[in-house]
Protein backbone atom coordinates (compact mmCIF):
# COMPACT_ATOMS: atom_id res chain seq x y z
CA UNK A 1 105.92 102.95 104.36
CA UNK A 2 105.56 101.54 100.96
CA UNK A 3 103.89 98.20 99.63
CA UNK A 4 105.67 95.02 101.52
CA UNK A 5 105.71 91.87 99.22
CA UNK A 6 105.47 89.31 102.25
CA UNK A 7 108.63 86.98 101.49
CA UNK A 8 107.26 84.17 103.67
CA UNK A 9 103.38 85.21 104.14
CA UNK A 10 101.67 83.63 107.27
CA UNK A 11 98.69 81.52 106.72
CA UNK A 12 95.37 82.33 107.95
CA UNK A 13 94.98 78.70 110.56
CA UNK A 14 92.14 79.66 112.53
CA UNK A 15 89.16 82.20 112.14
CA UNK A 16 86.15 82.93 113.76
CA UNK A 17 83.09 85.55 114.15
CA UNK A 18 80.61 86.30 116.81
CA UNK A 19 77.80 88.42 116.31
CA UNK A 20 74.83 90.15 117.80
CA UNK A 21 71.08 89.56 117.01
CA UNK A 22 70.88 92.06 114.78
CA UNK A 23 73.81 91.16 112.81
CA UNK A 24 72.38 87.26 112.83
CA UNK A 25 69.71 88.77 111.42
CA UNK A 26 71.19 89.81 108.56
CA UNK A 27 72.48 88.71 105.15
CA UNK A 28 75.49 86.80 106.23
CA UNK A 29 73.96 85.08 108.92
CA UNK A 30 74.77 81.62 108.00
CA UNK A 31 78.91 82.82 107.78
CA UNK A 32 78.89 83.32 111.80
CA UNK A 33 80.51 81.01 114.45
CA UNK A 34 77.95 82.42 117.38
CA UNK A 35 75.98 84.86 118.24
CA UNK A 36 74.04 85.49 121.38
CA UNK A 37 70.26 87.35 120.50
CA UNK A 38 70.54 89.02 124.13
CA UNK A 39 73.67 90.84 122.95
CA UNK A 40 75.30 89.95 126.74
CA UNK A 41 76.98 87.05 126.28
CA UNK A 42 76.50 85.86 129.93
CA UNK A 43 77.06 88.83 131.45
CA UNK A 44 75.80 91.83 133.36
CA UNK A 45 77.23 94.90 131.36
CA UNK A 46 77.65 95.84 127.74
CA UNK A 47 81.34 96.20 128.08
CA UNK A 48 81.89 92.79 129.92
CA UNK A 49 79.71 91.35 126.93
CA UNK A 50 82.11 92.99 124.29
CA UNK A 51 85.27 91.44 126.25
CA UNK A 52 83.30 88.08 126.07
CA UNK A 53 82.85 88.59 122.56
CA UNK A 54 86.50 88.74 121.86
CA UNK A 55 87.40 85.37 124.39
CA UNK A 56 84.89 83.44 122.57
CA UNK A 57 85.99 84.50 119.20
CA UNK A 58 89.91 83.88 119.87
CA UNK A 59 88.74 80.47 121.51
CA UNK A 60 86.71 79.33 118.06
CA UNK A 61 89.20 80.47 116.27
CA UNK A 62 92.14 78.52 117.97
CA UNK A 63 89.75 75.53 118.35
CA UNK A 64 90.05 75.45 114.35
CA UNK A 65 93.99 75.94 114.39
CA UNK A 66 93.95 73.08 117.03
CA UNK A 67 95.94 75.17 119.32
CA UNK A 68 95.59 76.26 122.28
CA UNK A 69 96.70 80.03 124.04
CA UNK A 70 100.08 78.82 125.00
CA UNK A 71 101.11 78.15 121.70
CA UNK A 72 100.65 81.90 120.58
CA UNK A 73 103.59 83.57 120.63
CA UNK A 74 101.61 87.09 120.93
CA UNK A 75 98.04 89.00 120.61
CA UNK A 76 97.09 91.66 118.53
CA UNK A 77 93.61 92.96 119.76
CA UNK A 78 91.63 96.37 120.00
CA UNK A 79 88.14 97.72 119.99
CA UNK A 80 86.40 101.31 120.39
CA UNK A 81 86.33 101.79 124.20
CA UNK A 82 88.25 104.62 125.92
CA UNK A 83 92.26 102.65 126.02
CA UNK A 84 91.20 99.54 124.60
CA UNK A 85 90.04 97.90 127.78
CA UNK A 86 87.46 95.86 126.11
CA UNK A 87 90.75 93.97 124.26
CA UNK A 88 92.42 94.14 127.49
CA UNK A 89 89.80 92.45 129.78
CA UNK A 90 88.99 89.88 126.37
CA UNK A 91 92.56 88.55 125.98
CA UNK A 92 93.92 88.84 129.76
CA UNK A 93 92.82 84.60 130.22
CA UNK A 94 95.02 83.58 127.13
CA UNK A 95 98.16 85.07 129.55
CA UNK A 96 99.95 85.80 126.26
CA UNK A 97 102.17 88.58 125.04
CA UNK A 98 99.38 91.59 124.44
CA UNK A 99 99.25 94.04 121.91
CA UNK A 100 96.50 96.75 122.55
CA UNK A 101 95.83 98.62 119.08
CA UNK A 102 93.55 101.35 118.48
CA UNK A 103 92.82 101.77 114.53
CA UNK A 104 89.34 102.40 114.98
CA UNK A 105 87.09 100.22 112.52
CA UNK A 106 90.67 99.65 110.72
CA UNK A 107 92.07 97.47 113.78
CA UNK A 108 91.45 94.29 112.32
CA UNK A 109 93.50 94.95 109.55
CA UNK A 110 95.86 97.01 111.72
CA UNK A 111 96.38 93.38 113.75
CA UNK A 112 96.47 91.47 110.65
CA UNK A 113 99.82 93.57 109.44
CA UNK A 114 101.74 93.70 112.05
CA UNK A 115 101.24 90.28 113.08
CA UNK A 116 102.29 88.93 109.67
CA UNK A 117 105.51 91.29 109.22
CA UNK A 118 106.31 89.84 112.49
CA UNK A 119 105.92 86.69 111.72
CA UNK A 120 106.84 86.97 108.12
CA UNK A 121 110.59 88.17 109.58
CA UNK A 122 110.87 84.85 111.85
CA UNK A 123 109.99 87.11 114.86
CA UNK A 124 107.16 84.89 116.17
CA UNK A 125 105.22 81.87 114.39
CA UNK A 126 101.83 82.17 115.78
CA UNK A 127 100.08 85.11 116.36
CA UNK A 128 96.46 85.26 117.80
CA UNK A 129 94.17 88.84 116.00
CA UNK A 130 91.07 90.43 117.59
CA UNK A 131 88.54 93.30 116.91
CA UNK A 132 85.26 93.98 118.12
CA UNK A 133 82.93 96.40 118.77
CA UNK A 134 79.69 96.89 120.44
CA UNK A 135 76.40 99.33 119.44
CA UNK A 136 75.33 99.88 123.01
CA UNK A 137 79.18 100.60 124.51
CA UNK A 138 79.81 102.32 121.36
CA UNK A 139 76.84 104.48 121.43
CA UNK A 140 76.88 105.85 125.45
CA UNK A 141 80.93 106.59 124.97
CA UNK A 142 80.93 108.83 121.33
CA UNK A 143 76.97 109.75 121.33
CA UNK A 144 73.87 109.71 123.71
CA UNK A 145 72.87 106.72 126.45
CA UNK A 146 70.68 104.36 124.92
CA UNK A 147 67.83 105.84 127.01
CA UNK A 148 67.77 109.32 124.88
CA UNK A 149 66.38 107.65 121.72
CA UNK A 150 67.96 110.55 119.22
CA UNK A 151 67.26 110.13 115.63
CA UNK A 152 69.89 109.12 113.50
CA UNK A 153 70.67 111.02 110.73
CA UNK A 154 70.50 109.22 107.44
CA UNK A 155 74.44 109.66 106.86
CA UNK A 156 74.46 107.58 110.14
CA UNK A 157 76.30 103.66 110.31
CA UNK A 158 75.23 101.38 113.23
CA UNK A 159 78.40 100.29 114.88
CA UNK A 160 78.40 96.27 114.75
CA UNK A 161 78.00 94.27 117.86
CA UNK A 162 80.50 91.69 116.67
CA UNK A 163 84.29 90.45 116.86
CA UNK A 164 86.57 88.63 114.20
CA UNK A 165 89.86 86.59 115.24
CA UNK A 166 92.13 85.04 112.90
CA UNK A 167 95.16 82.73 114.18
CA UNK A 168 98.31 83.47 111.82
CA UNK A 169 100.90 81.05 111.57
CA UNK A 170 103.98 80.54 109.55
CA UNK A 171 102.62 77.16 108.12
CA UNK A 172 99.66 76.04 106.86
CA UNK A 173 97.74 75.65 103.91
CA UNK A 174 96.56 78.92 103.75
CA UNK A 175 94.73 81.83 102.87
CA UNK A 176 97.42 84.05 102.94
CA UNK A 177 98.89 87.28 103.71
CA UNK A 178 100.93 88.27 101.06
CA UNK A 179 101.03 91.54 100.89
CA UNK A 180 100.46 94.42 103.09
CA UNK A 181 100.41 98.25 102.92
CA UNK A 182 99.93 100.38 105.97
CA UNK A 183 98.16 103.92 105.31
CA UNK A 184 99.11 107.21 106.00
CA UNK A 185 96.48 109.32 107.67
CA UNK A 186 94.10 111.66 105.42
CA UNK A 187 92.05 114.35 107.12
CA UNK A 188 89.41 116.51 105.16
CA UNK A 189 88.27 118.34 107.38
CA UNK A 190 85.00 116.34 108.05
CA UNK A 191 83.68 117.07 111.40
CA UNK A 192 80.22 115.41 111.23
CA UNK A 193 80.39 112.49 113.79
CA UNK A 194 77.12 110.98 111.72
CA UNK A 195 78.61 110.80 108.19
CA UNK A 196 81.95 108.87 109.32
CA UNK A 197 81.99 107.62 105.60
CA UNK A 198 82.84 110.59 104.08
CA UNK A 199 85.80 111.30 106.42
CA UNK A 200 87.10 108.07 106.05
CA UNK A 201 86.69 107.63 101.98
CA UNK A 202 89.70 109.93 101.14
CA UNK A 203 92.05 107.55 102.95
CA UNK A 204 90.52 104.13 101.30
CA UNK A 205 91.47 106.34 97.93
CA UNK A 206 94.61 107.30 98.92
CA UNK A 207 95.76 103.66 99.73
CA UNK A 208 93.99 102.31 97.32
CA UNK A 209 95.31 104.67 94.35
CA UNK A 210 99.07 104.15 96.09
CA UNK A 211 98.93 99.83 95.73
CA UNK A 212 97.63 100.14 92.73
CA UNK A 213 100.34 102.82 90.94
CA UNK A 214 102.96 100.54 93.01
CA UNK A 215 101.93 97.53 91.54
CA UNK A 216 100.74 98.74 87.97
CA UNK A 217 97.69 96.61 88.63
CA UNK A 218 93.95 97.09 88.27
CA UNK A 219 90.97 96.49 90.15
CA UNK A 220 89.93 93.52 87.76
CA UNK A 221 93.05 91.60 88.67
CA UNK A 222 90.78 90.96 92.25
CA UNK A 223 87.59 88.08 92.70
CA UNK A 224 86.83 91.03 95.22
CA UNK A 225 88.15 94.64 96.58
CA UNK A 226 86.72 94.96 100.14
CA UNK A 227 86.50 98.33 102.20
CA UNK A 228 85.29 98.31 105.62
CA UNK A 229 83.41 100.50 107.33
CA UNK A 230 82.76 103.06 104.47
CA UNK A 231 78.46 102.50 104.51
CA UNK A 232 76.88 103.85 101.83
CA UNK A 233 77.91 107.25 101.71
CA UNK A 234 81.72 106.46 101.32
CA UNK A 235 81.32 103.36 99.35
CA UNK A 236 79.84 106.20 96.67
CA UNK A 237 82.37 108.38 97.10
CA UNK A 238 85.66 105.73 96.72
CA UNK A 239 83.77 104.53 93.72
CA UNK A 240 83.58 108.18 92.14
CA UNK A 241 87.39 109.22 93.57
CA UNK A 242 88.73 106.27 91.66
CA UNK A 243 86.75 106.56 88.78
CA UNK A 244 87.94 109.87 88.26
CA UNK A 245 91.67 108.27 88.69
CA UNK A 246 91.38 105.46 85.96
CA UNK A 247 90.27 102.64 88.02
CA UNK A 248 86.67 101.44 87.48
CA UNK A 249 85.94 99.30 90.43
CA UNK A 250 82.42 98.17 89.20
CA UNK A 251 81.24 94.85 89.89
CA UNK A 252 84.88 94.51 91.95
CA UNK A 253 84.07 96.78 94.57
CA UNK A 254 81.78 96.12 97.95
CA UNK A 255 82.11 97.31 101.46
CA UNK A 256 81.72 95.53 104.67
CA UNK A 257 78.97 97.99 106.19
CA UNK A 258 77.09 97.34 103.19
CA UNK A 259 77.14 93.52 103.36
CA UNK A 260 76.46 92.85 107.32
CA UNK A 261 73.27 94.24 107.39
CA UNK A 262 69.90 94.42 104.70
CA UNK A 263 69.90 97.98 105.22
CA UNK A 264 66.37 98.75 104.33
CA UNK A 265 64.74 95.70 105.58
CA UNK A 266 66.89 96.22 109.14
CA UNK A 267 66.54 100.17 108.70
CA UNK A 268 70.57 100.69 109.04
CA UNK A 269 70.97 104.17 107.31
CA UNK A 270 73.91 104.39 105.66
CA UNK A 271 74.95 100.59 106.89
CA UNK A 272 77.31 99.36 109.71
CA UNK A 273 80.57 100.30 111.18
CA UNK A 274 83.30 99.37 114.16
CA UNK A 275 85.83 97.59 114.60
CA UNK A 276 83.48 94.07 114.81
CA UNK A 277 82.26 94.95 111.46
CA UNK A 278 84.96 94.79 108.79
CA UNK A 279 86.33 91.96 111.65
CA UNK A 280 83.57 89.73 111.10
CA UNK A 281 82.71 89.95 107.46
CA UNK A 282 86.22 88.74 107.15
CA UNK A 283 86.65 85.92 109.34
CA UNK A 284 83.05 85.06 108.80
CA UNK A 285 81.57 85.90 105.63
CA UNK A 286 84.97 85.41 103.39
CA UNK A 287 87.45 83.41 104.92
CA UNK A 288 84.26 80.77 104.33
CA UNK A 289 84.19 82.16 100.60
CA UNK A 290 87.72 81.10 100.07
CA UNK A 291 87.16 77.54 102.01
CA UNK A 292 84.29 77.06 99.46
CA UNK A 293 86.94 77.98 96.87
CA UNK A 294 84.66 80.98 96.13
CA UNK A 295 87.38 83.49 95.78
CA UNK A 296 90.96 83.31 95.26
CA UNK A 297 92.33 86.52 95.40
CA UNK A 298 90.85 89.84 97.71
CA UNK A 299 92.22 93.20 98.91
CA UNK A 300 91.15 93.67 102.54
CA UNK A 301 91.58 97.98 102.88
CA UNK A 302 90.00 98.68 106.10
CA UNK A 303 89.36 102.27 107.32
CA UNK A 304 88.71 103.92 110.70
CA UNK A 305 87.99 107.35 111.99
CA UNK A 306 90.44 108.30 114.23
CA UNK A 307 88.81 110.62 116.57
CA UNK A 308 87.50 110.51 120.25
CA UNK A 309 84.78 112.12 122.48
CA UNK A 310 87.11 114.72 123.75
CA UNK A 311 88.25 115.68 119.85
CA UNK A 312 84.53 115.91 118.69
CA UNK A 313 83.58 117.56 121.71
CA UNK A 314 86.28 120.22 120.79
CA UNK A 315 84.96 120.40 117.25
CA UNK A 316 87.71 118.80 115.39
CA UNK A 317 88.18 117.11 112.47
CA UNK A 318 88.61 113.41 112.70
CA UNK A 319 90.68 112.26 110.69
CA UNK A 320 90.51 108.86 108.43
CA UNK A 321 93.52 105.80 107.86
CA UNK A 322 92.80 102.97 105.38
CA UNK A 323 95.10 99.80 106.09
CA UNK A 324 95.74 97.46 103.02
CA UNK A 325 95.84 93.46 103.34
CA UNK A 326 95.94 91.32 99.92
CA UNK A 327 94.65 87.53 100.99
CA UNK A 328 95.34 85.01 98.34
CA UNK A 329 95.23 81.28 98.49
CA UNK A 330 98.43 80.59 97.29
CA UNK A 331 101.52 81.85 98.81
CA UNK A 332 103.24 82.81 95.22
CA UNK A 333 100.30 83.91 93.62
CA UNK A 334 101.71 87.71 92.16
């Protein structure tokens, strides 16, 4: 599927974030709806707090839009627990039309496509999108229980405890989704679970060398060119890839992992990851940017690892996907 020019690109209504301590702790803390410093949200399990994560998210978010759940036509929702049920449990009160996606720490952007295609074709008008992800449910499905303390290795991301939403509609006053372009998967052969940047980095070049031979324009043309979750290990690497292409992406180029956390003050390794991550640096962090009037004009190319316990476990490589979104504050901006 090639680069899709959004004809009639939905506007961004509602958007909200909701964070863990850790991640209020950090840089961006200020850009965050909630955040609960327990990390349960009211509740008595990690994975009931992640489900709680997404409600309360969807609810800010709609409480922005000044809708409510019956005016969504559908959901678009996913996370990093074995078939989605996080999303599923999260979005079961709204009683709307439910789309459970698995992208891995790309599902935001994943949500954010189809939902606008969809609406961009007259299909629906108002579509409600959710990611999240949790360290501690994260960490006792793909590596040890919490209990085990194993070092991490310095390749390692934390996965975010933290969901996005973003209410999509076919009016308003924007931002914007005006263009899209869905990526192809890229495996390399990585197999090392702890440097998930370096599997995923091919696929934010590939994506990201694609839009811009399509479009015959250059990283400057952005305010900002966003990956998320590459850390600080494939940040490097997407930086040197398209270097090497032509495209000099310096003083352009930053990646959600990076910006969540203060990586040596928090002692984050390579940075963060997960679904929550990429989610809410972009309905927190920039969606206020552009409010502000900050920025104008980003590409959103989110990435994810798309493996599983059972692969790894097996010894496989896990292969990477990279999802492009432009957001721009004017519907006819080209």
């Amino acid at each position: 599927m090639s680069l899709k020019i959004l004809k009639s690109p939905p506007s961004v209504i509602g958007y909200a974030a909701v964070v863990g301590r850790r991640e209020h702790e950090g840089p961006l803390s200020d850009d965050f709806d909630l955040h609960d410093m327990t990390e349960k949200f009211g509740t008595d399990t990690w994975e009931k707090a992640e489900s709680e994560m997404q409600r309360l998210a969807m609810n800010l978010a709609m409480a922005k839009a000044k809708i409510n759940g019956g005016d969504l036509d559908a959901i678009f929702a996913g996370d990093l627990m074995n078939q989605c049920v996080g999303s599923s449990y999260g979005a079961e009160c709204f009683g709307r039309p439910f789309f459970g996606l698995y992208g891995a720490c790309s599902t935001f952007a994943e949500g954010s496509i189809l939902s606008s295609l969809l609406i961009g074709n007259g299909t629906f008008s108002k579509c409600g999108v959710i990611a999240s992800s949790h360290f501690c449910t994260a960490e006792r499905q793909f590596r040890y229980p919490l209990e085990y303390g194993g070092q991490r290795a310095p390749t390692a991301q934390r996965t975010a405890t933290a969901a996005g939403a973003f209410v999509l509609a076919e009016k308003g006053e924007g931002p914007f989704v005006r263009e899209v372009l869905p990526g192809t998967i890229v495996d390399m052969g990585i197999t090392d679970i702890n440097n998930m940047g370096a599997a995923m980095a091919p696929a934010a070049y590939d994506t990201l060398k694609k839009y811009f031979e399509e479009t015959g324009k250059a990283p400057d043309d952005f305010d900002l060119i966003l990956t998320g979750d590459l850390g600080k290990e494939g940040h490097a690497i997407v930086s040197d890839f398209m270097k090497s292409a032509g495209y000099n992406m310096n003083g352009v180029y930053n990646d959600c992992g990076l910006m969540l956390y203060n990586a040596q003050i928090q002692d984050m390794h390579a940075g963060g990851s997960g679904c929550g991550c990429s989610a809410s640096v972009i309905a927190g962090h920039i969606m206020k940017r552009f409010e502000k009037g900050y920025i104008h004009d980003i590409l959103y190319v989110a990435t994810g690892a798309l493996m599983s316990p059972a692969s790894i476990q097996q010894g496989r490589s896990i292969p990477g996907i990279a999802h492009l979104v432009r957001i721009c504050d004017s519907r006819s901006k080209e």
